[in-house]
PDB file of N, CA and C in Angstrom:
ATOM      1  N   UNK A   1     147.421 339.317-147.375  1.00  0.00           N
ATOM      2  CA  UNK A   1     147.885 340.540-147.981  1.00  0.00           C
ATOM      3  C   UNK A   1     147.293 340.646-149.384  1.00  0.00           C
ATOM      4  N   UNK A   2     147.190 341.689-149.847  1.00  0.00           N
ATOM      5  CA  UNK A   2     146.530 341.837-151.194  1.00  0.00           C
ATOM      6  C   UNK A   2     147.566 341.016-152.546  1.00  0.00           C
ATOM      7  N   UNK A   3     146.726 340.784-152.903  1.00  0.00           N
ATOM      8  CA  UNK A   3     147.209 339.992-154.294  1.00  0.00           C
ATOM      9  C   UNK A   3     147.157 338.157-153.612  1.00  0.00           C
ATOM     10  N   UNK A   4     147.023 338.051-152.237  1.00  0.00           N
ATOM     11  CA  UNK A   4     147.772 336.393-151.761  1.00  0.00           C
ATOM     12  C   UNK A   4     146.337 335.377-152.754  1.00  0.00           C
ATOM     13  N   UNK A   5     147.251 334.619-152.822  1.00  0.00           N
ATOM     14  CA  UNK A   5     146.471 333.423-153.333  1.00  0.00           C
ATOM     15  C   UNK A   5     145.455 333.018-152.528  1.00  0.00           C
ATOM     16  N   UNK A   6     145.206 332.786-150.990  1.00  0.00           N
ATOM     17  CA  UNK A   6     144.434 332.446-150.199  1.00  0.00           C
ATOM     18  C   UNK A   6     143.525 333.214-150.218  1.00  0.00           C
ATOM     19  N   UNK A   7     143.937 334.722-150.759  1.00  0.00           N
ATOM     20  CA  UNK A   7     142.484 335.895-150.720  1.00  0.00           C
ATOM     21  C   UNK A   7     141.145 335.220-152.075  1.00  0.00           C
ATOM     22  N   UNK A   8     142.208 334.974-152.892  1.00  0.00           N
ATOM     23  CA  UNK A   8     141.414 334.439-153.928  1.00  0.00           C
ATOM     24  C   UNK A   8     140.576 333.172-154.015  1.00  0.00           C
ATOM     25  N   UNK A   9     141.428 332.621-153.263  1.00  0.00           N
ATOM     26  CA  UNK A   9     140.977 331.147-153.031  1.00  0.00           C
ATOM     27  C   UNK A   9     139.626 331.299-151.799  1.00  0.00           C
ATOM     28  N   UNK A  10     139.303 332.257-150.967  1.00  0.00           N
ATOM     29  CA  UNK A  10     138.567 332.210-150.128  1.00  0.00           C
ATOM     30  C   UNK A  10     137.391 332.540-150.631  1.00  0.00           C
ATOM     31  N   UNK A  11     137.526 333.961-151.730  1.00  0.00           N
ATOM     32  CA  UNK A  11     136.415 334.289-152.361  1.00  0.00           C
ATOM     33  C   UNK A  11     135.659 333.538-152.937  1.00  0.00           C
ATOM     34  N   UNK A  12     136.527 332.736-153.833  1.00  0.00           N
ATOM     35  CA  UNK A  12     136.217 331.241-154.909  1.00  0.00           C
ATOM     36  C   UNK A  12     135.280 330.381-154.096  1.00  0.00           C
ATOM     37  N   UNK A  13     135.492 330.114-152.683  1.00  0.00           N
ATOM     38  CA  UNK A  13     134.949 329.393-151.568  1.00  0.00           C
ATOM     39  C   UNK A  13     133.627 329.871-151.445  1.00  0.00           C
ATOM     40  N   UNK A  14     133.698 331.262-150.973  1.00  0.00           N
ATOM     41  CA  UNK A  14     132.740 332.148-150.605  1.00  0.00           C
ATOM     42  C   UNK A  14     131.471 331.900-151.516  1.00  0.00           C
ATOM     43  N   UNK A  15     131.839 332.036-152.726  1.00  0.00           N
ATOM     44  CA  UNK A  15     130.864 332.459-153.816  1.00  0.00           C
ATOM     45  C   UNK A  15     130.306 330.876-154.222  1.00  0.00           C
ATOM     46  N   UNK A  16     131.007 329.900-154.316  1.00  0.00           N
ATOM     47  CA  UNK A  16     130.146 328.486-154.366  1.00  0.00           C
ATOM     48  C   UNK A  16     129.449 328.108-153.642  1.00  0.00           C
ATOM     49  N   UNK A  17     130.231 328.270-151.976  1.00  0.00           N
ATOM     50  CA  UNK A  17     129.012 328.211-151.036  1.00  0.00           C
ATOM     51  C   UNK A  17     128.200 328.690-150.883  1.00  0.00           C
ATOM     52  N   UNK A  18     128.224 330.175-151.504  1.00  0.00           N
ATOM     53  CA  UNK A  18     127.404 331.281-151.472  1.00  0.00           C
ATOM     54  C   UNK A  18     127.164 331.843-149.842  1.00  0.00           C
ATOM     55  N   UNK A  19     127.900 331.819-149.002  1.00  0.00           N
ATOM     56  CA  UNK A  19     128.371 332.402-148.098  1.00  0.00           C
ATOM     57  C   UNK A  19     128.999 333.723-147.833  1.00  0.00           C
ATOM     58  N   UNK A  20     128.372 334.512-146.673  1.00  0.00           N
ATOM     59  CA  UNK A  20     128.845 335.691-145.982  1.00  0.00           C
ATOM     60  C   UNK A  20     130.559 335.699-145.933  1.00  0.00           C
ATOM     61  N   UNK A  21     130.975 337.259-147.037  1.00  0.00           N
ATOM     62  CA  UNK A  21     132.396 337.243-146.953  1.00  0.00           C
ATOM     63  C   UNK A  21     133.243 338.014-146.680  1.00  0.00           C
ATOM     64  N   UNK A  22     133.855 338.115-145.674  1.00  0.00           N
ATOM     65  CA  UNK A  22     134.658 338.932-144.830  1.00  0.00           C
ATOM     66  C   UNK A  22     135.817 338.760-144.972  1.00  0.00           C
ATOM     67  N   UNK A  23     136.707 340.179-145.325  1.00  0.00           N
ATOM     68  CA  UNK A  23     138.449 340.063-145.305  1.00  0.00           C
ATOM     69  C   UNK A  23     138.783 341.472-144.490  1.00  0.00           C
ATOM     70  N   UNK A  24     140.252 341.095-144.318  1.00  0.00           N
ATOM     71  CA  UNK A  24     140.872 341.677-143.381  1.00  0.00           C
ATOM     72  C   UNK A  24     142.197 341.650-144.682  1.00  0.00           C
ATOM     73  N   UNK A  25     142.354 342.795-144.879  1.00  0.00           N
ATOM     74  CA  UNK A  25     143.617 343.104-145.907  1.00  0.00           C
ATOM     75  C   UNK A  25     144.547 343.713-145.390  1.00  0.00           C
ATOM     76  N   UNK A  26     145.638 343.187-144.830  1.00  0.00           N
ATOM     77  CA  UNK A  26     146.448 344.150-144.063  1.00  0.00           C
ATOM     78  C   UNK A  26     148.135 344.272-144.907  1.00  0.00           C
ATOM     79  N   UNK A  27     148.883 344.748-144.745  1.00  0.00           N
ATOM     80  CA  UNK A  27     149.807 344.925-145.025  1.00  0.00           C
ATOM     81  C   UNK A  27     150.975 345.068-144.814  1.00  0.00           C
ATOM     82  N   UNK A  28     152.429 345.072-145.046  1.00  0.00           N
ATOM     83  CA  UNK A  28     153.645 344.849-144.177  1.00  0.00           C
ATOM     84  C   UNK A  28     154.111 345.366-142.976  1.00  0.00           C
ATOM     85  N   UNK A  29     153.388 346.972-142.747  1.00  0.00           N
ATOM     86  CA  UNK A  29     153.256 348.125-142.080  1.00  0.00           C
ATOM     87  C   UNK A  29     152.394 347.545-140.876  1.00  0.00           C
ATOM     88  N   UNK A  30     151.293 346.827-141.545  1.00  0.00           N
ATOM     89  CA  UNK A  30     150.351 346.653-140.364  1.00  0.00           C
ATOM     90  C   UNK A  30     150.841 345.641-139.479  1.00  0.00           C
ATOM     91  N   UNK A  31     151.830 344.364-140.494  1.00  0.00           N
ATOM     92  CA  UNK A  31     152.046 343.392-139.808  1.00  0.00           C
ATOM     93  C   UNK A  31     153.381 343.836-138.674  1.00  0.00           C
ATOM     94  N   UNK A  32     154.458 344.854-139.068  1.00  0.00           N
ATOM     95  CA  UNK A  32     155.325 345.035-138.245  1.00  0.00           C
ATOM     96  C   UNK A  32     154.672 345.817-136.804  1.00  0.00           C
ATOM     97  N   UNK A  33     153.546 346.695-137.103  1.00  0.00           N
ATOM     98  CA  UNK A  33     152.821 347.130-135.855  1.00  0.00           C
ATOM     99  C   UNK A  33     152.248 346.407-134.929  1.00  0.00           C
ATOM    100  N   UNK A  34     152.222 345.381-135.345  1.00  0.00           N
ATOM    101  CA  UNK A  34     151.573 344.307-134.176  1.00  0.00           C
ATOM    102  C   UNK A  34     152.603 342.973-133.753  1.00  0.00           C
ATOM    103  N   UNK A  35     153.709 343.072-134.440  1.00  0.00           N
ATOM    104  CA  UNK A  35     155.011 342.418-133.930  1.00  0.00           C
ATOM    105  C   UNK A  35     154.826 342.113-132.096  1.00  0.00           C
ATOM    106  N   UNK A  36     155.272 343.161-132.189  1.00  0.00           N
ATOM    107  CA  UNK A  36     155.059 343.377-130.252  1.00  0.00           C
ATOM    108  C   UNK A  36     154.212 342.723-129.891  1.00  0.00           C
ATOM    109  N   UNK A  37     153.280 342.922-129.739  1.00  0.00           N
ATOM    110  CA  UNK A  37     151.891 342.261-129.139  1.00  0.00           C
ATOM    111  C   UNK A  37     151.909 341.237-129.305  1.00  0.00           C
ATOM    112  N   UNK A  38     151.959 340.707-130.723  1.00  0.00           N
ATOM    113  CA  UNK A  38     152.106 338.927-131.022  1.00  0.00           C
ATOM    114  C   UNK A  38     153.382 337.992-130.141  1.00  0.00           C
ATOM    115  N   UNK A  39     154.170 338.982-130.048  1.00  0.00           N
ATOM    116  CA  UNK A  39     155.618 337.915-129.700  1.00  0.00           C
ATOM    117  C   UNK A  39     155.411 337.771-128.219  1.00  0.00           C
ATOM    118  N   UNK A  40     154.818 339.738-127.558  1.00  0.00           N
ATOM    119  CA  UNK A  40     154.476 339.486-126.298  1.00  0.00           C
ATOM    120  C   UNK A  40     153.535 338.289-125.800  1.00  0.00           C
ATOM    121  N   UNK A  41     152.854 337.975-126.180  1.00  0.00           N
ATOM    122  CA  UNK A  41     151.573 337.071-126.037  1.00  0.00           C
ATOM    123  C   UNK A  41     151.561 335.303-126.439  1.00  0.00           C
ATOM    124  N   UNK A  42     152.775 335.246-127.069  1.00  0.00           N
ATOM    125  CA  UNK A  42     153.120 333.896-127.988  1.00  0.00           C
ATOM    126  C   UNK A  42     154.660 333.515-126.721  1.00  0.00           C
ATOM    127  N   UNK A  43     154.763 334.494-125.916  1.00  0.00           N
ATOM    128  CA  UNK A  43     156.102 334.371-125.179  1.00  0.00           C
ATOM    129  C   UNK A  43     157.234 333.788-126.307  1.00  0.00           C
ATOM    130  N   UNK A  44     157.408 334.087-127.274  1.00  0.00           N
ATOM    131  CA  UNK A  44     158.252 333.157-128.245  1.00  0.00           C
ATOM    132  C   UNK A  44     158.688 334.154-129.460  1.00  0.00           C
ATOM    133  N   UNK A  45     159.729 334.036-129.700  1.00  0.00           N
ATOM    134  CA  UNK A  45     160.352 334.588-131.271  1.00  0.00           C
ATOM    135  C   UNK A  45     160.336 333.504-132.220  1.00  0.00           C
ATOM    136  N   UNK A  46     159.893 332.409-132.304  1.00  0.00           N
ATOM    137  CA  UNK A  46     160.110 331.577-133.339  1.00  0.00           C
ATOM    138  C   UNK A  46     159.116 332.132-134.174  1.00  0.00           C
ATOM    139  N   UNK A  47     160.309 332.138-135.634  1.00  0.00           N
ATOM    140  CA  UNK A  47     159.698 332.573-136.808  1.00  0.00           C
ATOM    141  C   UNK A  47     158.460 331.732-136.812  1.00  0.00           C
ATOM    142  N   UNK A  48     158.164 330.006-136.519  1.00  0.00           N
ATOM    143  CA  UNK A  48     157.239 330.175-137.379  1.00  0.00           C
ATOM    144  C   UNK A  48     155.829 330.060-136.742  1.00  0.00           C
ATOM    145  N   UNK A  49     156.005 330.703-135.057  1.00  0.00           N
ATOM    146  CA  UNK A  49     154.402 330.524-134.615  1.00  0.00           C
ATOM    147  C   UNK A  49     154.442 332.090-135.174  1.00  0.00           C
ATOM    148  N   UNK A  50     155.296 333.379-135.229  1.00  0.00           N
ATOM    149  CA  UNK A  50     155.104 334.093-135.162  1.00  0.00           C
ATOM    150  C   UNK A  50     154.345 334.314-136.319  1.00  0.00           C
ATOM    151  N   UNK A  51     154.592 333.928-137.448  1.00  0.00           N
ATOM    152  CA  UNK A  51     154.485 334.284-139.231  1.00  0.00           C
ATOM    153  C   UNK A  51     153.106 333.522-139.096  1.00  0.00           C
ATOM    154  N   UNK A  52     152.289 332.672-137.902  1.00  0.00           N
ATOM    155  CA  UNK A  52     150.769 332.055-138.445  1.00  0.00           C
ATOM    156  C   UNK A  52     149.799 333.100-137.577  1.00  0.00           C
ATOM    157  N   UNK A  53     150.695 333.243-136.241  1.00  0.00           N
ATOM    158  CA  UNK A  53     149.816 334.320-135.164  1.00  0.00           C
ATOM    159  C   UNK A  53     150.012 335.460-135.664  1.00  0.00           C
ATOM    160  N   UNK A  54     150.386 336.408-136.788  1.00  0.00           N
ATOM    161  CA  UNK A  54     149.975 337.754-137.120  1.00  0.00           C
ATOM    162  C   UNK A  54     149.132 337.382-137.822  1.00  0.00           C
ATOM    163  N   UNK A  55     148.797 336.944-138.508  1.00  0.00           N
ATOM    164  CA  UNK A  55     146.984 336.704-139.262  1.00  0.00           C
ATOM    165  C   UNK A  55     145.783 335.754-138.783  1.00  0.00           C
ATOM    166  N   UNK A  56     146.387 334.796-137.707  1.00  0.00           N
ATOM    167  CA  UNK A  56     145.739 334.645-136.542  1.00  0.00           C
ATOM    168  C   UNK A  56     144.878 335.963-135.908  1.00  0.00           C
ATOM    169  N   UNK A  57     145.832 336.419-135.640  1.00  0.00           N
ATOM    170  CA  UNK A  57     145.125 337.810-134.712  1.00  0.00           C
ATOM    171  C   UNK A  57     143.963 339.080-136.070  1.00  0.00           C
ATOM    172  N   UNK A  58     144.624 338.896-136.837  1.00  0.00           N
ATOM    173  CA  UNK A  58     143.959 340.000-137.508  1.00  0.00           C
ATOM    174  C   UNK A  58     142.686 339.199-137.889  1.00  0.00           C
ATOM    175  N   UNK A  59     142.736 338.084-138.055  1.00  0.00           N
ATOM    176  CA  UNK A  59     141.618 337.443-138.458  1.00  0.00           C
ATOM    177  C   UNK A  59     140.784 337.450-136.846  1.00  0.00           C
ATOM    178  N   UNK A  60     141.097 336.343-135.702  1.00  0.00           N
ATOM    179  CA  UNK A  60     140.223 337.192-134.459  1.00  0.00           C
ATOM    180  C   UNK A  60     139.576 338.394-134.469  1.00  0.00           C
ATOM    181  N   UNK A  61     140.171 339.393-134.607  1.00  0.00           N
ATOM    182  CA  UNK A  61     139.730 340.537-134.267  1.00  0.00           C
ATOM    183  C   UNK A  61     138.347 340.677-135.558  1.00  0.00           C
ATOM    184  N   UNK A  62     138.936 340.562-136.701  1.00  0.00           N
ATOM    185  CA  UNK A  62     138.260 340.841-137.821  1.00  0.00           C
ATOM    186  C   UNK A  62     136.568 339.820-137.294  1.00  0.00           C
ATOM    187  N   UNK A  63     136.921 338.852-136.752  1.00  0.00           N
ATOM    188  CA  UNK A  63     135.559 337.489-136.597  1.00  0.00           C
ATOM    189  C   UNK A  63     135.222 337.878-135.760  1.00  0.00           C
ATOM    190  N   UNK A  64     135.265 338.449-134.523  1.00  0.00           N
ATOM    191  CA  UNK A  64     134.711 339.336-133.079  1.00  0.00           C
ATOM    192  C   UNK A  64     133.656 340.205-133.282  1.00  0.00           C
ATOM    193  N   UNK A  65     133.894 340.930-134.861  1.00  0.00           N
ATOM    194  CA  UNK A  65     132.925 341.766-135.399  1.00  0.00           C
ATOM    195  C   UNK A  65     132.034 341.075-135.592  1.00  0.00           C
ATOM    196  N   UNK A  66     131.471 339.859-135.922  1.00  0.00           N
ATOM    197  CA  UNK A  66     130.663 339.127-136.686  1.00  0.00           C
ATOM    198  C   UNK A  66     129.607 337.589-135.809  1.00  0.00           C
ATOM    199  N   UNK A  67     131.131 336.689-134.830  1.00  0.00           N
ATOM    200  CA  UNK A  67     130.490 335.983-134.689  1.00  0.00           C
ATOM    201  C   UNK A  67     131.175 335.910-133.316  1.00  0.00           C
ATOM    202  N   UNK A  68     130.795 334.886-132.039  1.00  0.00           N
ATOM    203  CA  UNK A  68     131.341 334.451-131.348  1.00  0.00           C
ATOM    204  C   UNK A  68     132.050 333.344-130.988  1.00  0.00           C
ATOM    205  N   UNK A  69     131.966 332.717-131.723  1.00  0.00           N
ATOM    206  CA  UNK A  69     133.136 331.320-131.741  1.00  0.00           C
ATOM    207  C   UNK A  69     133.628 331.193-133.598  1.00  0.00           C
ATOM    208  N   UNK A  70     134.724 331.066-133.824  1.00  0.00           N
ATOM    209  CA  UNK A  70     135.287 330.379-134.827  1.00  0.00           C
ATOM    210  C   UNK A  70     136.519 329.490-134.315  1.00  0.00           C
ATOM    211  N   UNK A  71     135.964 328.385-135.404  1.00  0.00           N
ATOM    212  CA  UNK A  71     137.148 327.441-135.499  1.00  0.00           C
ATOM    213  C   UNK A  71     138.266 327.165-136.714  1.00  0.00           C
ATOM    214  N   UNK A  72     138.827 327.084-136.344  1.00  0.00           N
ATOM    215  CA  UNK A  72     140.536 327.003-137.328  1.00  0.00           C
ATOM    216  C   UNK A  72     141.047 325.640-137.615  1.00  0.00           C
ATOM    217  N   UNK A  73     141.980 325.847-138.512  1.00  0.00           N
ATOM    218  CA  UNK A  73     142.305 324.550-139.317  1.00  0.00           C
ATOM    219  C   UNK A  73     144.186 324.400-138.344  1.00  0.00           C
ATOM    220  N   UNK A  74     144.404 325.670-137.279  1.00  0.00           N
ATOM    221  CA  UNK A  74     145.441 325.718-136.944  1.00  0.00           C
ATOM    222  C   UNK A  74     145.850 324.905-136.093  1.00  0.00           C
ATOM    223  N   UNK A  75     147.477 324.380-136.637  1.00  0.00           N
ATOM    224  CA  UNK A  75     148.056 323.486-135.589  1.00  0.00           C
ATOM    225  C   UNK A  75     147.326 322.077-136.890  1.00  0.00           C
ATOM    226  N   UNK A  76     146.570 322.234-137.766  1.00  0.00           N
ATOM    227  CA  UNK A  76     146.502 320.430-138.250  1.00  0.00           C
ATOM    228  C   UNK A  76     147.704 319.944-139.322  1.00  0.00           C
ATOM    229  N   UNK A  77     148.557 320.873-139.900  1.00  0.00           N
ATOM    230  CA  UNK A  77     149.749 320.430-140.508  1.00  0.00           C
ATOM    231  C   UNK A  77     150.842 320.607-139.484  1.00  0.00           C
ATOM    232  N   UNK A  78     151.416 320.858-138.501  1.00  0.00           N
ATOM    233  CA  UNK A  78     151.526 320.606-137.741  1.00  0.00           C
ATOM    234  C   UNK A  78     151.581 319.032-137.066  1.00  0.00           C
ATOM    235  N   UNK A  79     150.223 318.736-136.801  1.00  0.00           N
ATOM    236  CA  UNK A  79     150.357 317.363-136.074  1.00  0.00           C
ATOM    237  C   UNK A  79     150.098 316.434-137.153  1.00  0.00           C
ATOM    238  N   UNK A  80     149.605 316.538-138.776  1.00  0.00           N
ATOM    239  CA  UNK A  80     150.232 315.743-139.418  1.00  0.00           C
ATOM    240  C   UNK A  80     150.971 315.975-140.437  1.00  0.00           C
ATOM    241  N   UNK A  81     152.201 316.742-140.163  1.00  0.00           N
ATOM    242  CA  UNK A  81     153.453 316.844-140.733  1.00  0.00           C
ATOM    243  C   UNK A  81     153.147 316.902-142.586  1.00  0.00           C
ATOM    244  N   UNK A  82     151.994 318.090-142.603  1.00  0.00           N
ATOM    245  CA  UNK A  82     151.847 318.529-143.393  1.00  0.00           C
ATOM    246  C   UNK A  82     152.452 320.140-144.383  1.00  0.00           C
ATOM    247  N   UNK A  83     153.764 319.993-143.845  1.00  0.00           N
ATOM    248  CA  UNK A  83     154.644 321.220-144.074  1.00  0.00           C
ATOM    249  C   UNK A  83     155.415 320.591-145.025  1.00  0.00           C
ATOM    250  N   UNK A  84     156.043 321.240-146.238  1.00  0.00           N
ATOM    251  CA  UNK A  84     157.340 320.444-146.882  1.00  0.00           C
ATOM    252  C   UNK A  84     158.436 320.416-145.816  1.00  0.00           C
ATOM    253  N   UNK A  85     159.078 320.690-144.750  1.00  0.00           N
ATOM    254  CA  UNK A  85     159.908 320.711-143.903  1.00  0.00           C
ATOM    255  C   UNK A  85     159.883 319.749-142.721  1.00  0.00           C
ATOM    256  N   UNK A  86     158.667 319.276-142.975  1.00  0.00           N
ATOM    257  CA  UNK A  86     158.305 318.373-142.440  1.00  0.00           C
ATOM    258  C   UNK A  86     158.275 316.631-143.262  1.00  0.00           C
ATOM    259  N   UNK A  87     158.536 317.302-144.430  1.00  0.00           N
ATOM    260  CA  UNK A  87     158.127 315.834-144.819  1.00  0.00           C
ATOM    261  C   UNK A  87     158.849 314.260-144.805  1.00  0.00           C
ATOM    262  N   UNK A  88     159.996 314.912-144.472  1.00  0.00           N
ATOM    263  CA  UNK A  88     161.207 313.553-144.194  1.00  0.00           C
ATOM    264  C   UNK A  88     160.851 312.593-142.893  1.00  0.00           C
ATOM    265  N   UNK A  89     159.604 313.034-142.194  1.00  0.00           N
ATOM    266  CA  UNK A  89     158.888 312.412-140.875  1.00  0.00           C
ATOM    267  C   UNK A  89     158.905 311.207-141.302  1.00  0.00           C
ATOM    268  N   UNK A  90     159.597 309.962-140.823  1.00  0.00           N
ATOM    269  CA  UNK A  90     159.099 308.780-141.245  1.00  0.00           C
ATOM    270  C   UNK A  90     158.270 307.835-140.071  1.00  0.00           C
ATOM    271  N   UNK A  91     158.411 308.443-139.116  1.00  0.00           N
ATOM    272  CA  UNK A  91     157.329 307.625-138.165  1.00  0.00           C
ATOM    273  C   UNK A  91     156.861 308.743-136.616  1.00  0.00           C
ATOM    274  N   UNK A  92     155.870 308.483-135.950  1.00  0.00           N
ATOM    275  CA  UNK A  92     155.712 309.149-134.848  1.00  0.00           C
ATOM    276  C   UNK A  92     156.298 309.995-134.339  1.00  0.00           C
ATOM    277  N   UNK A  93     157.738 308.831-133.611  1.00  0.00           N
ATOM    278  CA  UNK A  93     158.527 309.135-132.942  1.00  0.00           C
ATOM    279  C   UNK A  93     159.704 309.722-133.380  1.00  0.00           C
ATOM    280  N   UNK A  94     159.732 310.055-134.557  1.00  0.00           N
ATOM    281  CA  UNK A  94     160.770 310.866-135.232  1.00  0.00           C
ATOM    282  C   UNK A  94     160.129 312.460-135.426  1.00  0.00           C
ATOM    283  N   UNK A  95     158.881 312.801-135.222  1.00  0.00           N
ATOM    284  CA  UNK A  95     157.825 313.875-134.922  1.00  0.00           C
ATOM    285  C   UNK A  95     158.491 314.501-134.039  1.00  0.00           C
ATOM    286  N   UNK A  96     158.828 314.356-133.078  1.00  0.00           N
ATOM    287  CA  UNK A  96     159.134 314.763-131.473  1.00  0.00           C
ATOM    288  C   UNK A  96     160.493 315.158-131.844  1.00  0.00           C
ATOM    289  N   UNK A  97     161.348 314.919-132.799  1.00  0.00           N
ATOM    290  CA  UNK A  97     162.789 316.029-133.373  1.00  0.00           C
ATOM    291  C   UNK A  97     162.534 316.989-133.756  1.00  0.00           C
ATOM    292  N   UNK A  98     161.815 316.846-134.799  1.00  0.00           N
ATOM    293  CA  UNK A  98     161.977 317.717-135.696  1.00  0.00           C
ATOM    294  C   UNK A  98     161.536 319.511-134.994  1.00  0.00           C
TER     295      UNK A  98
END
């Protein structure tokens, strides 16, 4: 969304690497319009696949224009319990609660 830190932080990226830079700026309006579709498709209401798959998708669509494969960093805090809500993980098998 405009103003996010990650917009800034990508540009910052962009411009050292000196790399091709593409955004997708969408907004609260845009994100409630595609509610449906995301939840339909995620079979799931959990807040929090829902809150990564609306910019998931806008970003797809946005990379379809451009390239045919991209890869994502999604799902790696996740499997190493790189969330603050996550961080009380003290071993493997305590992973599989939370």
């Amino acid at each position: 969304m405009e103003g996010s830190e990650d917009l800034a932080a990508a540009r910052k990226v962009a411009e050292i690497l000196d790399t091709q830079h593409h955004e997708r700026i969408y907004t609260e309006q845009d994100m409630l319009a595609t509610l449906p579709q995301v939840i339909y498709h995620l079979e799931s209401c959990d807040p929090a696949l829902i809150r990564s798959a609306v910019p998931n998708l806008f970003v797809a669509a946005l990379a379809s224009k451009y390239v045919k494969v991209i890869l994502t960093g999604e799902g790696a805090d996740e499997i190493y319990a790189g969330y603050d809500y996550l961080g009380a993980i003290e071993s493997p098998m305590n992973f599989r609660e939370k």
